[in-house]
N, C-alpha and C. Protein backbone atom coordinates (compact mmCIF):
# COMPACT_ATOMS: atom_id res chain seq x y z
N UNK A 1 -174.77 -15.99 -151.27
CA UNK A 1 -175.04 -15.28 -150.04
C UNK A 1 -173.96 -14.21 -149.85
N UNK A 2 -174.48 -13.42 -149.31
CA UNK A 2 -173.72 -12.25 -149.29
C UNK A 2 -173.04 -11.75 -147.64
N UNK A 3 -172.14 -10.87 -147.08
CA UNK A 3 -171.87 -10.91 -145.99
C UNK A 3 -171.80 -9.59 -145.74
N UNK A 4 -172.37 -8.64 -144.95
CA UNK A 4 -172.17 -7.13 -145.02
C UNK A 4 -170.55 -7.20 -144.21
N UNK A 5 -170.36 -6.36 -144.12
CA UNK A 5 -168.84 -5.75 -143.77
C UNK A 5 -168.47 -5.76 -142.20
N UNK A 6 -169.87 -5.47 -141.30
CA UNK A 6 -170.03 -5.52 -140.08
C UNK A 6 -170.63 -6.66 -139.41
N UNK A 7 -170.76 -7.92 -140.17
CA UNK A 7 -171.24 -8.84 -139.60
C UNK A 7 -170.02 -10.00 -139.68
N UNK A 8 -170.46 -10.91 -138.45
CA UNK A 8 -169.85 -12.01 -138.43
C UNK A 8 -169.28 -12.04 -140.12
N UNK A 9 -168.02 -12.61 -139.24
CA UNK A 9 -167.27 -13.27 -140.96
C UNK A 9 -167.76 -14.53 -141.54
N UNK A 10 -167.60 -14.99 -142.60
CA UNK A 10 -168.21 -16.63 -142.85
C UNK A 10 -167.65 -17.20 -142.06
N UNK A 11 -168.42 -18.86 -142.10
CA UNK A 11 -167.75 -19.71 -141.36
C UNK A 11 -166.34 -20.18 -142.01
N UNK A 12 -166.38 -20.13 -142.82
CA UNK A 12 -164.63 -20.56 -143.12
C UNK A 12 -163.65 -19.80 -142.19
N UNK A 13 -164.19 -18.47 -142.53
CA UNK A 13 -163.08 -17.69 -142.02
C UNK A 13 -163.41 -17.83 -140.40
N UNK A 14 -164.47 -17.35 -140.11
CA UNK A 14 -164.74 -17.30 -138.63
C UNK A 14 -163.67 -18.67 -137.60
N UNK A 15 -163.74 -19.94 -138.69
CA UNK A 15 -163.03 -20.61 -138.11
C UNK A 15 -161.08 -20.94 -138.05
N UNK A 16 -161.10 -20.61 -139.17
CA UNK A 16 -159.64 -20.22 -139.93
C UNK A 16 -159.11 -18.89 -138.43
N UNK A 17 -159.79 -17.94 -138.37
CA UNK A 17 -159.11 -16.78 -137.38
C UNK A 17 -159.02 -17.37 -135.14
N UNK A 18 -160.07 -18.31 -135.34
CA UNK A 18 -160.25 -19.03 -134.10
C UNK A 18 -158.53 -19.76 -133.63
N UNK A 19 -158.28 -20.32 -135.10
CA UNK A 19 -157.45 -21.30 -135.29
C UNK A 19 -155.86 -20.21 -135.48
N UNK A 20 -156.28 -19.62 -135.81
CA UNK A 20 -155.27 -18.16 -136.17
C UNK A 20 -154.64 -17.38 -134.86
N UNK A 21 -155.91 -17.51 -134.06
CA UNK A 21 -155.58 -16.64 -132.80
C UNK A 21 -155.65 -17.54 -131.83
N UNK A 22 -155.17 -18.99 -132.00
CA UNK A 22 -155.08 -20.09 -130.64
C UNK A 22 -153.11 -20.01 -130.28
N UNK A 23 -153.25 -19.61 -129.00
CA UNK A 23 -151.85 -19.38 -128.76
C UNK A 23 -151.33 -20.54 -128.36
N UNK A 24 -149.61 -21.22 -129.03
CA UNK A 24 -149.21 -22.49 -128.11
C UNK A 24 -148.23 -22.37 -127.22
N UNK A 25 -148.66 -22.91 -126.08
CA UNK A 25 -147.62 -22.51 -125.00
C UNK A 25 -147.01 -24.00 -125.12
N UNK A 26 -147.02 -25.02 -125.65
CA UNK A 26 -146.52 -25.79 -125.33
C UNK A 26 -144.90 -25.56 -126.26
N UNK A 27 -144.12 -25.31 -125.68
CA UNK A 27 -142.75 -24.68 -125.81
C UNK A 27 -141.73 -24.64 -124.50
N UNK A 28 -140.31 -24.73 -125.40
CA UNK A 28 -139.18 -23.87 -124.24
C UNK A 28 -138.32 -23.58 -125.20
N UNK A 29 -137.49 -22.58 -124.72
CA UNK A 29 -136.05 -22.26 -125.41
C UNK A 29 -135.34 -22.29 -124.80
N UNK A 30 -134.29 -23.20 -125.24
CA UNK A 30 -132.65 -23.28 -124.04
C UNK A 30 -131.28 -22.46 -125.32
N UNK A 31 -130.88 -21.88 -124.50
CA UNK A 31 -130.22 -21.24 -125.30
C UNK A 31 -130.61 -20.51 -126.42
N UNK A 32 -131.12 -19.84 -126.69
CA UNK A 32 -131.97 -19.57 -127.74
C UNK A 32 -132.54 -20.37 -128.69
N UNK A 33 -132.52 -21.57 -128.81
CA UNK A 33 -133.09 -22.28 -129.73
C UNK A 33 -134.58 -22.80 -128.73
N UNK A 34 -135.55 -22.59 -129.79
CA UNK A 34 -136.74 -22.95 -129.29
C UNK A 34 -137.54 -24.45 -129.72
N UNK A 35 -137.83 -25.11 -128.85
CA UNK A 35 -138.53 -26.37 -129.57
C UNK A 35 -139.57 -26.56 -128.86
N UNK A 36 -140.30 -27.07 -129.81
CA UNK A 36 -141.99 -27.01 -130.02
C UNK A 36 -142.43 -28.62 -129.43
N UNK A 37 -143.23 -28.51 -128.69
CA UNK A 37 -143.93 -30.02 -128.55
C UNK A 37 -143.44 -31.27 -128.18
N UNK A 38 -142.64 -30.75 -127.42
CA UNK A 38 -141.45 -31.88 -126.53
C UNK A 38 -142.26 -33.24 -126.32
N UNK A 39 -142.17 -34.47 -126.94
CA UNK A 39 -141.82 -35.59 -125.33
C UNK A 39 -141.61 -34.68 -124.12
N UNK A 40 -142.42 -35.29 -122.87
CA UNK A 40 -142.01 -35.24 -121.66
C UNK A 40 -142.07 -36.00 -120.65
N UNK A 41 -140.45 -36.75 -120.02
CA UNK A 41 -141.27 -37.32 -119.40
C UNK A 41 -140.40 -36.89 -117.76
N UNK A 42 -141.43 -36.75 -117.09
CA UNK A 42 -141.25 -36.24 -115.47
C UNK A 42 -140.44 -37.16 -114.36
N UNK A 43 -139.60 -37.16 -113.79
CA UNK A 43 -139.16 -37.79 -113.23
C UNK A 43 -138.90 -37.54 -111.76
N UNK A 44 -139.04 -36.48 -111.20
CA UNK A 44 -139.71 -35.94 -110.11
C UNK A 44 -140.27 -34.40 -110.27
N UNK A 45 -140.23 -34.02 -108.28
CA UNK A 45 -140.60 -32.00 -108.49
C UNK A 45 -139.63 -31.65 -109.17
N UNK A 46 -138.26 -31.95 -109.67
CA UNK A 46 -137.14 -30.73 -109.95
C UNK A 46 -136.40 -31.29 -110.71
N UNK A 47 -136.81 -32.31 -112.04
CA UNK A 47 -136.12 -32.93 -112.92
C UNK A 47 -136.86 -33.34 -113.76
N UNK A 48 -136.61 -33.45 -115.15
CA UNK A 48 -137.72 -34.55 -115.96
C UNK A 48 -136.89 -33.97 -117.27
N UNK A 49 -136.96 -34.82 -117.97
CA UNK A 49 -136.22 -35.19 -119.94
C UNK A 49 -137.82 -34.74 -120.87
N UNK A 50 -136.97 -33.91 -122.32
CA UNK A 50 -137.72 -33.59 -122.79
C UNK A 50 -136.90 -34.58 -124.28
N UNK A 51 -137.63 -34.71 -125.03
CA UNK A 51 -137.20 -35.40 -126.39
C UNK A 51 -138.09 -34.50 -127.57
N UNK A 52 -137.21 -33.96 -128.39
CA UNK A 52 -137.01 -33.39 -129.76
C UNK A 52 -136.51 -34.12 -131.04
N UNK A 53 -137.47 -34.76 -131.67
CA UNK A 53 -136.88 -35.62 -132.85
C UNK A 53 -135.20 -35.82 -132.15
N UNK A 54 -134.49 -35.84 -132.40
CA UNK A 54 -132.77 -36.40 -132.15
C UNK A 54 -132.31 -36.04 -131.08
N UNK A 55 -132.71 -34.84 -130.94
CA UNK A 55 -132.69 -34.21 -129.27
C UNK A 55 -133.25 -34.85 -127.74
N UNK A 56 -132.40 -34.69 -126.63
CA UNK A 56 -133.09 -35.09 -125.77
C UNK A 56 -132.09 -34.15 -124.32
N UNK A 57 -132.92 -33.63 -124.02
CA UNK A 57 -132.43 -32.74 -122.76
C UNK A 57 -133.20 -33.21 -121.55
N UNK A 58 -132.25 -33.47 -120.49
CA UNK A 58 -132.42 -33.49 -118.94
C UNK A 58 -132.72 -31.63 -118.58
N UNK A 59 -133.93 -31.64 -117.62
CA UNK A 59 -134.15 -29.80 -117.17
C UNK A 59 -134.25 -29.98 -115.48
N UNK A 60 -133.58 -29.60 -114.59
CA UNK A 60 -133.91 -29.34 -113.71
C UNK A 60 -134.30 -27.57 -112.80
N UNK A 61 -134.83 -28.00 -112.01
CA UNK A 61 -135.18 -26.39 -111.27
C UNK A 61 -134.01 -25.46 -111.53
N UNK A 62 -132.96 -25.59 -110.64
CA UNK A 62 -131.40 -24.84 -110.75
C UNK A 62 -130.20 -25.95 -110.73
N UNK A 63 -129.24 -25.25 -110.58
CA UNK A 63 -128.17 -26.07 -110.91
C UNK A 63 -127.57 -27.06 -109.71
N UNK A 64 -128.25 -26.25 -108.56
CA UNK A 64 -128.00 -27.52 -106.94
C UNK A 64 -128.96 -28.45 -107.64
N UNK A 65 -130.02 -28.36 -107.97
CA UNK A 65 -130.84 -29.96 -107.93
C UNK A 65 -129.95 -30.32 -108.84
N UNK A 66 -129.82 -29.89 -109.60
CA UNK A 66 -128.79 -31.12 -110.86
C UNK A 66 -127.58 -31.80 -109.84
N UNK A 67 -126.62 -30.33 -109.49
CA UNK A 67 -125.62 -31.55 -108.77
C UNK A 67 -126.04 -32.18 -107.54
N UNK A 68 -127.19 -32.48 -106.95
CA UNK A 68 -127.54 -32.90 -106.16
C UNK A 68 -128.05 -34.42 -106.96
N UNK A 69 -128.43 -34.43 -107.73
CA UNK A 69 -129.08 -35.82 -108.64
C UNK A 69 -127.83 -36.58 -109.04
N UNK A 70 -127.08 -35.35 -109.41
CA UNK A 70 -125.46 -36.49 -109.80
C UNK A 70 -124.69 -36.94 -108.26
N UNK A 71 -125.04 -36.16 -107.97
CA UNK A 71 -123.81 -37.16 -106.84
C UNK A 71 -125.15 -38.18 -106.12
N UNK A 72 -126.43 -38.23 -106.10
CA UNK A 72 -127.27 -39.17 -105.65
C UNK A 72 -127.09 -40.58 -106.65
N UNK A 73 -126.47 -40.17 -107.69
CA UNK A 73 -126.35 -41.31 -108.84
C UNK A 73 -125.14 -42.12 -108.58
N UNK A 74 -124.08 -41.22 -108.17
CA UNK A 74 -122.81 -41.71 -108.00
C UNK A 74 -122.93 -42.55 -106.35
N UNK A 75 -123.50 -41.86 -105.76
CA UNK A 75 -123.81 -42.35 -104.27
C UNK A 75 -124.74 -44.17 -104.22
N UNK A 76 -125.85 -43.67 -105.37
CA UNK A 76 -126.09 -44.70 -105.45
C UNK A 76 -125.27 -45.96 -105.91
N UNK A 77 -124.27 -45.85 -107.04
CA UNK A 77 -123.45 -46.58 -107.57
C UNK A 77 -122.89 -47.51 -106.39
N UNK A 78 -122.08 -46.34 -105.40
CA UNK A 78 -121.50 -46.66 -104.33
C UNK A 78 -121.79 -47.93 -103.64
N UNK A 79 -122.84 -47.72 -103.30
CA UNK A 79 -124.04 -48.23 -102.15
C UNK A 79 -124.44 -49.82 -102.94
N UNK A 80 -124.57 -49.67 -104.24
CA UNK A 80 -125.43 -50.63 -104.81
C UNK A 80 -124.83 -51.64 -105.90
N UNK A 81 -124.16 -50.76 -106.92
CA UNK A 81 -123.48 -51.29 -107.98
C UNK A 81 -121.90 -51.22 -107.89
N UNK A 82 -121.59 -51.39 -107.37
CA UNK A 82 -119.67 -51.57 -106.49
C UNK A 82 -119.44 -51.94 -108.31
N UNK A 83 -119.62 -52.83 -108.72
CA UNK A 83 -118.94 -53.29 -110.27
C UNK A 83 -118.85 -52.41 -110.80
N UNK A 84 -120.12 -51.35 -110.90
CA UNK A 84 -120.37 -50.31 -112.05
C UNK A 84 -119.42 -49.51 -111.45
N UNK A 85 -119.63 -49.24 -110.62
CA UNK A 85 -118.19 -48.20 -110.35
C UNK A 85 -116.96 -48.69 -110.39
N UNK A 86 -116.35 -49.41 -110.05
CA UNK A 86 -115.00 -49.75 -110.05
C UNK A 86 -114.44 -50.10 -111.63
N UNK A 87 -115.29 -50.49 -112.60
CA UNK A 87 -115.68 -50.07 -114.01
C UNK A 87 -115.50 -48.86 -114.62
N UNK A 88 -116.19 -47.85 -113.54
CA UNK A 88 -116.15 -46.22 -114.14
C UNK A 88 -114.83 -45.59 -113.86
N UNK A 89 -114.72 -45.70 -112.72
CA UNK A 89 -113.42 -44.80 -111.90
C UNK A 89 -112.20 -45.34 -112.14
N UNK A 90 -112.00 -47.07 -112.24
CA UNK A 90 -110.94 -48.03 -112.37
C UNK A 90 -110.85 -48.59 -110.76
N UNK A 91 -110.12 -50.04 -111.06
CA UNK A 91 -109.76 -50.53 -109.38
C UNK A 91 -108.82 -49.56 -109.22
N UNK A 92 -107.79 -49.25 -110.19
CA UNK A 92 -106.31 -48.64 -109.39
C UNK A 92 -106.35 -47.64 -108.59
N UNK A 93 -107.88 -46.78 -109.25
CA UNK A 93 -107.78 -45.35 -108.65
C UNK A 93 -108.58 -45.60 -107.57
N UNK A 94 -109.91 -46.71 -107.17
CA UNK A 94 -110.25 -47.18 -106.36
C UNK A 94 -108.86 -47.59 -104.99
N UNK A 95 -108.10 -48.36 -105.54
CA UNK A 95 -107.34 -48.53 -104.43
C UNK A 95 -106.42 -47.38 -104.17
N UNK A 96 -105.92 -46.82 -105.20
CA UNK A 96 -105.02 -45.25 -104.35
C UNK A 96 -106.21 -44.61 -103.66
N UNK A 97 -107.47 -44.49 -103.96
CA UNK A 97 -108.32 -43.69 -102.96
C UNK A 97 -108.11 -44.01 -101.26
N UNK A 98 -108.21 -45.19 -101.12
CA UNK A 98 -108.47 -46.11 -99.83
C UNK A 98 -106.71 -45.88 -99.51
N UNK A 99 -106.04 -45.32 -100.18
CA UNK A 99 -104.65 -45.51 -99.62
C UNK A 99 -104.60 -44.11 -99.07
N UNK A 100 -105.76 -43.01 -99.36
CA UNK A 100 -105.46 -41.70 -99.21
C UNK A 100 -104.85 -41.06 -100.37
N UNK A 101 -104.54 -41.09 -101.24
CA UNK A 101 -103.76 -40.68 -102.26
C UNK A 101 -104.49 -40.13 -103.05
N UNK A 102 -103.82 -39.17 -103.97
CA UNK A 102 -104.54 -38.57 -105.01
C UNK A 102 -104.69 -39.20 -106.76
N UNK A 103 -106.06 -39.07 -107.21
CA UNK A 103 -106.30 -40.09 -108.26
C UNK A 103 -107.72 -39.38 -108.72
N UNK A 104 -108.22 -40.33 -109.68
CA UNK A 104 -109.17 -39.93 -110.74
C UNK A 104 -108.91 -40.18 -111.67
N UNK A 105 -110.33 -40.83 -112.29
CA UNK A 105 -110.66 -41.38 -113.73
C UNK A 105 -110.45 -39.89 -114.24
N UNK A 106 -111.00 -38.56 -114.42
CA UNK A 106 -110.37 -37.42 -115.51
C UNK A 106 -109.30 -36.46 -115.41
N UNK A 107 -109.38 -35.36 -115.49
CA UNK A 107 -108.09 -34.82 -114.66
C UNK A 107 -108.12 -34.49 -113.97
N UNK A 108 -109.28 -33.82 -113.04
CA UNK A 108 -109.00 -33.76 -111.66
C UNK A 108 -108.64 -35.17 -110.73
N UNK A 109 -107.79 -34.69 -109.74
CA UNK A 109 -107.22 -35.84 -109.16
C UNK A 109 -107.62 -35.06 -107.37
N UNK A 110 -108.35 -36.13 -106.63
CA UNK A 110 -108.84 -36.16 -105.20
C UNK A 110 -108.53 -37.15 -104.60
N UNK A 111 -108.87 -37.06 -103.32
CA UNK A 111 -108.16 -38.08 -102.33
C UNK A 111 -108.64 -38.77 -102.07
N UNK A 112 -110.25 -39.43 -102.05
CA UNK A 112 -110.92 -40.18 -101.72
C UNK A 112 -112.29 -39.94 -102.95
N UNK A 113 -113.23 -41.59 -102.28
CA UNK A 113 -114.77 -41.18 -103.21
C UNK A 113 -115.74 -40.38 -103.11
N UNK A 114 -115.52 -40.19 -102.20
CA UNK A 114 -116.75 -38.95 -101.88
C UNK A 114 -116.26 -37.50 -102.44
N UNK A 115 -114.85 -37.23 -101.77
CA UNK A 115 -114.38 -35.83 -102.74
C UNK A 115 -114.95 -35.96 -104.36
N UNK A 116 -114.20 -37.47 -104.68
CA UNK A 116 -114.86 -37.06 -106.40
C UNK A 116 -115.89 -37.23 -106.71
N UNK A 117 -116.92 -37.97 -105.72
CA UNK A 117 -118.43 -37.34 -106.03
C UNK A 117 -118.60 -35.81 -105.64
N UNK A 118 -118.09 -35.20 -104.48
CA UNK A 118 -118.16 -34.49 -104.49
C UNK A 118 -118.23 -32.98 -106.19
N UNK A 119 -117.18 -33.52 -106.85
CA UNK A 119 -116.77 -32.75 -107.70
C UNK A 119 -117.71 -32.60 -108.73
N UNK A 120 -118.88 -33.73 -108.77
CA UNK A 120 -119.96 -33.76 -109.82
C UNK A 120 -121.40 -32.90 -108.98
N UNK A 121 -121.32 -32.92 -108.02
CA UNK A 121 -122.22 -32.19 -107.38
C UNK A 121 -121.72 -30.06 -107.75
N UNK A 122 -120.61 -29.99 -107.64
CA UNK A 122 -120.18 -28.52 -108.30
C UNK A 122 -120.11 -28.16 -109.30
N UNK A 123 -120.28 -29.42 -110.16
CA UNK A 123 -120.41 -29.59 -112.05
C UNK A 123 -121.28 -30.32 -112.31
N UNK A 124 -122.25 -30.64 -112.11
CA UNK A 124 -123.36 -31.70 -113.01
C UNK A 124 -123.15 -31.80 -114.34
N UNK A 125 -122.52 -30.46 -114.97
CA UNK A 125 -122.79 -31.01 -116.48
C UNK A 125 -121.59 -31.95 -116.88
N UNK A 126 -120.71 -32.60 -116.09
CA UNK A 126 -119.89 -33.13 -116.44
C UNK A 126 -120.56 -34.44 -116.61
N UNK A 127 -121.87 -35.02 -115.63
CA UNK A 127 -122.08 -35.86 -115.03
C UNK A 127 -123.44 -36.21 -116.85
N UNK A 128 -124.38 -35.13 -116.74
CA UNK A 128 -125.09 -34.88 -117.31
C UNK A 128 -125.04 -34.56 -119.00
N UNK A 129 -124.45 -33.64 -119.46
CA UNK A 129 -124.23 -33.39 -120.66
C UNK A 129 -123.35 -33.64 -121.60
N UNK A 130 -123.54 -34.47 -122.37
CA UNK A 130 -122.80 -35.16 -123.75
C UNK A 130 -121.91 -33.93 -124.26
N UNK A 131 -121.83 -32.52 -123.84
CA UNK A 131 -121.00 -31.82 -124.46
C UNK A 131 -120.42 -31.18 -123.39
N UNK A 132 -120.65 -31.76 -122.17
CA UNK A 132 -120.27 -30.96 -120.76
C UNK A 132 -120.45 -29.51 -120.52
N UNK A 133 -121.85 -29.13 -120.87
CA UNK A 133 -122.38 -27.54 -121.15
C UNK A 133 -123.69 -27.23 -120.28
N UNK A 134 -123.71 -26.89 -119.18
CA UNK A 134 -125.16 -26.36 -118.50
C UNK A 134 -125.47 -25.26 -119.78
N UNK A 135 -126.84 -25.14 -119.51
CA UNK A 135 -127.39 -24.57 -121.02
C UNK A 135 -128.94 -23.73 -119.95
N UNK A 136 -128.56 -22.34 -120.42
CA UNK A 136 -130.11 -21.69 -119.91
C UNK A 136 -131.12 -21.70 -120.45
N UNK A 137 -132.31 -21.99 -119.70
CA UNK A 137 -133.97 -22.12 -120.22
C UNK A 137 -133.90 -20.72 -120.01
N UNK A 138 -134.28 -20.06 -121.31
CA UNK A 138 -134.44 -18.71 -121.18
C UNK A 138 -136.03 -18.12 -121.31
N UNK A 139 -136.86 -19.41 -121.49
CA UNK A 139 -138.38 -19.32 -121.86
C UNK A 139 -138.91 -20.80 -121.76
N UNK A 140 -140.40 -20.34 -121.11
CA UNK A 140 -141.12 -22.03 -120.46
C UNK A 140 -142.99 -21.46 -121.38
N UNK A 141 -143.12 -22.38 -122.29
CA UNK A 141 -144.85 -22.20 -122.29
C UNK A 141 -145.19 -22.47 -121.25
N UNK A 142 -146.67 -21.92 -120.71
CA UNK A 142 -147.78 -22.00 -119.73
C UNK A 142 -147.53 -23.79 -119.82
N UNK A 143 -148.13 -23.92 -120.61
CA UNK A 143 -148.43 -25.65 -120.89
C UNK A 143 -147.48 -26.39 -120.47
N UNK A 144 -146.39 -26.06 -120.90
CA UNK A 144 -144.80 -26.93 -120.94
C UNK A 144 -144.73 -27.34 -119.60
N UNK A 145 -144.88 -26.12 -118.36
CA UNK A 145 -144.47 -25.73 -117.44
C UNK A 145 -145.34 -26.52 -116.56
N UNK A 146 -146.85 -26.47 -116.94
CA UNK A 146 -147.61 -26.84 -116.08
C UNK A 146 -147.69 -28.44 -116.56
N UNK A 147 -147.50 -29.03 -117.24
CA UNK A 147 -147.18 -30.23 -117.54
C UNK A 147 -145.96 -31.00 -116.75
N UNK A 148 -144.81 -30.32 -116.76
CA UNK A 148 -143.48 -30.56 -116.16
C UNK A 148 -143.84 -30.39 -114.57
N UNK A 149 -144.62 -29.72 -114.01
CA UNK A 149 -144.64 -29.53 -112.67
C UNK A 149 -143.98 -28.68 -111.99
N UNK A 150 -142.98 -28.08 -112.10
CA UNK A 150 -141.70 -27.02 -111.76
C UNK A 150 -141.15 -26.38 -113.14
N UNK A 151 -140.53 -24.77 -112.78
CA UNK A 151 -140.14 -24.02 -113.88
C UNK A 151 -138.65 -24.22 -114.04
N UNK A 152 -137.77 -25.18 -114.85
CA UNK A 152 -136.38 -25.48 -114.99
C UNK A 152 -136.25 -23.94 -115.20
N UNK A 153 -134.80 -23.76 -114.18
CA UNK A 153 -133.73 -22.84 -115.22
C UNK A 153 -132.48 -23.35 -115.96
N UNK A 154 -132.09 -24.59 -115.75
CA UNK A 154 -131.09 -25.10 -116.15
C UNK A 154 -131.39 -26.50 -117.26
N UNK A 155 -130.51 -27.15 -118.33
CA UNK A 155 -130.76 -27.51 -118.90
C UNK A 155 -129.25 -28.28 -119.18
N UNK A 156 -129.40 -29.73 -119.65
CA UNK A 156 -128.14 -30.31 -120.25
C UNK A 156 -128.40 -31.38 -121.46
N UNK A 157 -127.67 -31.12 -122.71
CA UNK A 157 -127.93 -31.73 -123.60
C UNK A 157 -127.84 -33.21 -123.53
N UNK A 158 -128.49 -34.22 -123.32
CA UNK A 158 -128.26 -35.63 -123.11
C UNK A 158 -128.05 -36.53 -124.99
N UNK A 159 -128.63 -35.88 -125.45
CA UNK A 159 -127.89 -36.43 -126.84
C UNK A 159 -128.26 -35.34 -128.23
């Protein structure tokens, strides 16, 4: 069979160019590196983890929701897990806090617990990223985006 020049292409091809010209939005790039076909999993409007074979990034809206999630974590600690914290921070620096004094598990040193939650709410990536690096989403697929529910601009490497 033969195909004139102006007619439909064969079906091989007809289907081969379908497949050729299907665009994937399912994508992001943080930092310039782009990865394809994330795991996602959502964890509210303005947060949710994506997983890349070895990779795994926390994305929120901007960088207040992030430090707003870390000090809700640390707050929670507070409130709930007294062990886990006094574990994280130490008793000693626990008790110079309550004495008023200045202290801290890293090098910043504050006067109480809330200041040094405070301090993860102005840095999330301390709280957040295994390399302590906020990282820009510089590109969201249609798909990615509408899957995730909200457009991250911010990003932290979790492993």
């Amino acid at each position: 069979m033969t195909h004139k020049t102006d007619d439909m292409p064969p079906p091989w091809l007809a289907g081969a160019t379908e497949i050729m010209l299907t665009e994937d939005n399912d994508y992001i790039i943080i930092d310039g590196e782009r990865i394809d076909n994330p795991d996602v999993s959502v964890d509210d409007e303005s947060q949710a983890k994506i997983t890349d074979g070895n990779q795994e990034w926390i994305l929120f809206m901007d960088s207040e929701d992030a430090g707003e999630a870390a000090r809700e974590y640390y707050e929670h600690l507070a409130d709930y897990e007294c062990d886990t914290l006094a574990c994280l921070v130490g008793v000693e620096t626990l008790i110079q806090w309550s004495l008023g004094q200045m202290a801290g598990p890293g090098t910043t040193k504050v006067s109480s617990l809330s200041k040094w939650i405070g301090l993860f709410e102005e840095s999330p990536e301390e709280h957040f990223a295994c390399d302590n690096k906020e990282c820009k989403v510089d590109e969201l697929g249609t798909d990615l985006e509408e899957e995730l529910g909200f457009k991250p601009t911010v990003a932290y490497r979790l492993s």
